[in-house]
C-alpha atoms as a PDB file:
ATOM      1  CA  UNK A   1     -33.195 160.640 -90.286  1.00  0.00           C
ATOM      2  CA  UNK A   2     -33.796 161.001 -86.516  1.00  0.00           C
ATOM      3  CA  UNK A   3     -30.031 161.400 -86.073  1.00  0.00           C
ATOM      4  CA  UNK A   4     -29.881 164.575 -88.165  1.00  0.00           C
ATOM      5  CA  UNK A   5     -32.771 165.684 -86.204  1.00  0.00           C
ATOM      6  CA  UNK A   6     -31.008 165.300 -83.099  1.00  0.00           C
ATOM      7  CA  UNK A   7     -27.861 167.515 -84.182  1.00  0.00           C
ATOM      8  CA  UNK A   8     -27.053 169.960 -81.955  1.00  0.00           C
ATOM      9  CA  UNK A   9     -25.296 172.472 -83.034  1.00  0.00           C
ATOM     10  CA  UNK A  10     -23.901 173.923 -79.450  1.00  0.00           C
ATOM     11  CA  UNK A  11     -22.089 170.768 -79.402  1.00  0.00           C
ATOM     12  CA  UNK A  12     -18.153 171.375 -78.635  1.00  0.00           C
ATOM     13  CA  UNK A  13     -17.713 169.554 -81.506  1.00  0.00           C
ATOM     14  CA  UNK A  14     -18.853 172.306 -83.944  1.00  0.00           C
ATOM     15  CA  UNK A  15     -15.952 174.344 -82.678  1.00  0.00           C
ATOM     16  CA  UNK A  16     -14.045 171.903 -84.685  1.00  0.00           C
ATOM     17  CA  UNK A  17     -16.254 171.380 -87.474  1.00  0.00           C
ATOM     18  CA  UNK A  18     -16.947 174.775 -88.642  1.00  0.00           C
ATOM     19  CA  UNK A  19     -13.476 176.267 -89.206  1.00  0.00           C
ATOM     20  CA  UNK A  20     -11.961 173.717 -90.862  1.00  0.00           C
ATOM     21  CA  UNK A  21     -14.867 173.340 -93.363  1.00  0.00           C
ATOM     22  CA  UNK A  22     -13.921 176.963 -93.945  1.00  0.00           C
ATOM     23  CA  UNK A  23     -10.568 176.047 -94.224  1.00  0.00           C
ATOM     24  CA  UNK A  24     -11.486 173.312 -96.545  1.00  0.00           C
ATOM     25  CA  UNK A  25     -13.454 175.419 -99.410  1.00  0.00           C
ATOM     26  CA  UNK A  26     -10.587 177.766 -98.761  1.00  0.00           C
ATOM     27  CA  UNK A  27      -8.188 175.924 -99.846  1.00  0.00           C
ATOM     28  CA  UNK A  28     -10.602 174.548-102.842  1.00  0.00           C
ATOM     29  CA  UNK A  29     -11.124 178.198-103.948  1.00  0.00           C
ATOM     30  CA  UNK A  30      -7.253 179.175-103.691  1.00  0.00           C
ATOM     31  CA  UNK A  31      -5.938 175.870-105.422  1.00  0.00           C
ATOM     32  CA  UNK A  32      -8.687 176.431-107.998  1.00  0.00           C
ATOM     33  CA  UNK A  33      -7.483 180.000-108.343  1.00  0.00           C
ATOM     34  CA  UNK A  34      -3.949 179.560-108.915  1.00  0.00           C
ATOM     35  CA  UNK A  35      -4.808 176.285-111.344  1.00  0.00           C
ATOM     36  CA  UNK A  36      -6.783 178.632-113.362  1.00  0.00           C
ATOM     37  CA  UNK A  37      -4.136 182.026-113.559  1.00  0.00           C
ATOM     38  CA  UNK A  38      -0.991 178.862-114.050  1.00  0.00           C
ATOM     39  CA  UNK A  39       0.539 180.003-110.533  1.00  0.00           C
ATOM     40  CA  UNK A  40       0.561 176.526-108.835  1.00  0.00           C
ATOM     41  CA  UNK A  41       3.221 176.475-106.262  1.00  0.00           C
ATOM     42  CA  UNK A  42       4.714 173.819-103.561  1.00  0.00           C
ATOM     43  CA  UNK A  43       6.008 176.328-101.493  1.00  0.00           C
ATOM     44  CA  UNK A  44       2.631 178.773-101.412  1.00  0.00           C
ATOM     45  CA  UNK A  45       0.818 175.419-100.948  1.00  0.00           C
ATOM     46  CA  UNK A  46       2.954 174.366 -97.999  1.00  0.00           C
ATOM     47  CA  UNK A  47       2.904 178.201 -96.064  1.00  0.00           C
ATOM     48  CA  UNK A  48      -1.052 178.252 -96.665  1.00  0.00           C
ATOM     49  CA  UNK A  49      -1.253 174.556 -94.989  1.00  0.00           C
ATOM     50  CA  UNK A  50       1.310 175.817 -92.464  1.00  0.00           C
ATOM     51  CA  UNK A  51      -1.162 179.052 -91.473  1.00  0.00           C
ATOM     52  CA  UNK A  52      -3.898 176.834 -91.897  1.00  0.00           C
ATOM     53  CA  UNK A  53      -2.563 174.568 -89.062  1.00  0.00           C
ATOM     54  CA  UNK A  54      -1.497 177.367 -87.141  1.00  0.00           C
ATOM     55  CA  UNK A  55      -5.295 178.493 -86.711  1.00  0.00           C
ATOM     56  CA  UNK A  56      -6.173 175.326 -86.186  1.00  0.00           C
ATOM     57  CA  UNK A  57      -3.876 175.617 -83.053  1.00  0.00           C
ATOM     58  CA  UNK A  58      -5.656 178.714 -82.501  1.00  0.00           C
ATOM     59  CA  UNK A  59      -8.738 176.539 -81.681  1.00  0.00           C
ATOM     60  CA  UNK A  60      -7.373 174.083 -79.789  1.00  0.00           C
ATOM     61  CA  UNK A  61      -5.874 176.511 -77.081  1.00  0.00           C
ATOM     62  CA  UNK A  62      -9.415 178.364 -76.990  1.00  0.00           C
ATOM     63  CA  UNK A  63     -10.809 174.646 -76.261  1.00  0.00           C
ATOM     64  CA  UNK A  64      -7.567 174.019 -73.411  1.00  0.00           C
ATOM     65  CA  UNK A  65      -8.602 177.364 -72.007  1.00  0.00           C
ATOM     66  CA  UNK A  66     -12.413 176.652 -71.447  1.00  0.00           C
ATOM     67  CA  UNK A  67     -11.595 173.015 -70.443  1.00  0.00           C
ATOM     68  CA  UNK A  68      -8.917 174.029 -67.975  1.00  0.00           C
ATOM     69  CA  UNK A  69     -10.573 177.240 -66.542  1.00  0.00           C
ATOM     70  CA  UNK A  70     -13.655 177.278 -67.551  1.00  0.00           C
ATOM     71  CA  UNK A  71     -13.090 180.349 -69.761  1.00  0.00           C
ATOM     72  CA  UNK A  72     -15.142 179.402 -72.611  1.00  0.00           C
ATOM     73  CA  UNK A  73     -15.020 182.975 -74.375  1.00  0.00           C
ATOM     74  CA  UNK A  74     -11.461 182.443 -74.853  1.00  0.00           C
ATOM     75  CA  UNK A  75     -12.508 179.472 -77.252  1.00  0.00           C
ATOM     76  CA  UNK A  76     -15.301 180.883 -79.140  1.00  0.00           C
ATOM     77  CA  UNK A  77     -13.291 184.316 -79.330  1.00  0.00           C
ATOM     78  CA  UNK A  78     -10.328 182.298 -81.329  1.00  0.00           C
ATOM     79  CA  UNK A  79     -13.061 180.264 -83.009  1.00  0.00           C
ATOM     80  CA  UNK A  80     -14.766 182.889 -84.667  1.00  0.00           C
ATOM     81  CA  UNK A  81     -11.866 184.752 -85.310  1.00  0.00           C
ATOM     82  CA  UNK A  82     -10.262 181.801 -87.208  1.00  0.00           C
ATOM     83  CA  UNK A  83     -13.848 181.703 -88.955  1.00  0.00           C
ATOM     84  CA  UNK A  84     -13.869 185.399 -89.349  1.00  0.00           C
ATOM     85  CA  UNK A  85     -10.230 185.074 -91.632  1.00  0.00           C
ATOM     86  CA  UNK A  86     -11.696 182.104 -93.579  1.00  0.00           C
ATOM     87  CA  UNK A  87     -14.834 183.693 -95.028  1.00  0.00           C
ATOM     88  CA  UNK A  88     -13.044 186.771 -95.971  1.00  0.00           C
ATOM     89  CA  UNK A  89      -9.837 184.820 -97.351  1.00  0.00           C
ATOM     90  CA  UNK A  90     -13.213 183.185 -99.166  1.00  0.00           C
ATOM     91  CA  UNK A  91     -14.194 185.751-100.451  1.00  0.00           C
ATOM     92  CA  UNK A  92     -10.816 187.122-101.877  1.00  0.00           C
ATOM     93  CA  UNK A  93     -10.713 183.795-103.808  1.00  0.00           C
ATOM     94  CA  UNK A  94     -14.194 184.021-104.859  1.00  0.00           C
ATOM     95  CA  UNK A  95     -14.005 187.863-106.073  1.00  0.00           C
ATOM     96  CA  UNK A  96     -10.018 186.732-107.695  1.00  0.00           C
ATOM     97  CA  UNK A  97     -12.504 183.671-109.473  1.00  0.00           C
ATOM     98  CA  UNK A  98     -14.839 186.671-111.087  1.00  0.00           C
ATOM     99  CA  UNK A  99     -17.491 185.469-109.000  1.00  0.00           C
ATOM    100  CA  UNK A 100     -20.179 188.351-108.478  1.00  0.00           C
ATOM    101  CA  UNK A 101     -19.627 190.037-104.394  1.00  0.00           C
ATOM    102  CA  UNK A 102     -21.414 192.662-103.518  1.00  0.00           C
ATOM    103  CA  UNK A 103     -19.595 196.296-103.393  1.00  0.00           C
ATOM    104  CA  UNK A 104     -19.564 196.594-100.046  1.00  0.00           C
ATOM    105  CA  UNK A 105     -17.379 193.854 -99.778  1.00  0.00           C
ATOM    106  CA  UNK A 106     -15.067 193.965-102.494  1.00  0.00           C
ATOM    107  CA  UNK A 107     -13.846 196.908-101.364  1.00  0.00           C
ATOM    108  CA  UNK A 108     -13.026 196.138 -97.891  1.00  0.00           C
ATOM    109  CA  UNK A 109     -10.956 193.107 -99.533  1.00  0.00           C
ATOM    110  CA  UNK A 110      -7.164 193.072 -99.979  1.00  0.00           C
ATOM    111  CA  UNK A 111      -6.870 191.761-103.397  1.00  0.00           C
ATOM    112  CA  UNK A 112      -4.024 192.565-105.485  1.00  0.00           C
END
């Protein structure tokens, strides 16, 4: 119990952590979505993982920049934009799923 109490959550390591739990329920949600409307495919499968990796590339050259230079926006800008993608690909999945989203939200999405 003292460990947990000892997380914190400025650590580098979060830069990590956070996007590709996004990535993970993202990838939850969009399986589960195409399991449920019989649209399973190898090759959508294999060009999500393939973006997926891509942004995680993202990270890792914001984390080269502020270890190289020192530029540590560069690495929290590509972090939270890779985060910013994953909650709204999120909630495309989750409003495709008939899960309730507020207004507001569903129609800024891009679901067809």
């Amino acid at each position: 119990m003292k460990e947990l109490m000892e997380l914190h959550f400025t650590n580098n390591l979060w830069i990590f952590i956070l996007p590709l739990s996004l990535m993970i329920l993202d990838v939850i949600t969009g399986y589960y979505n195409s399991w449920k409307n019989n649209e399973i495919s190898s090759s959508k499968m294999r060009n999500g993982l393939g973006k997926k990796c891509a942004e995680l590339c993202y990270v890792v050259l914001g984390t080269l920049f502020n270890f190289a230079f020192g530029i540590s926006a560069v690495m929290y800008f590509m972090t939270i934009y890779v985060c910013y993608m994953e909650i709204v690909s999120l909630f495309e999945n989750c409003a495709k799923l008939g899960f309730p989203i507020p207004n507001r939200i569903k129609e800024k999405l891009n679901n067809k």
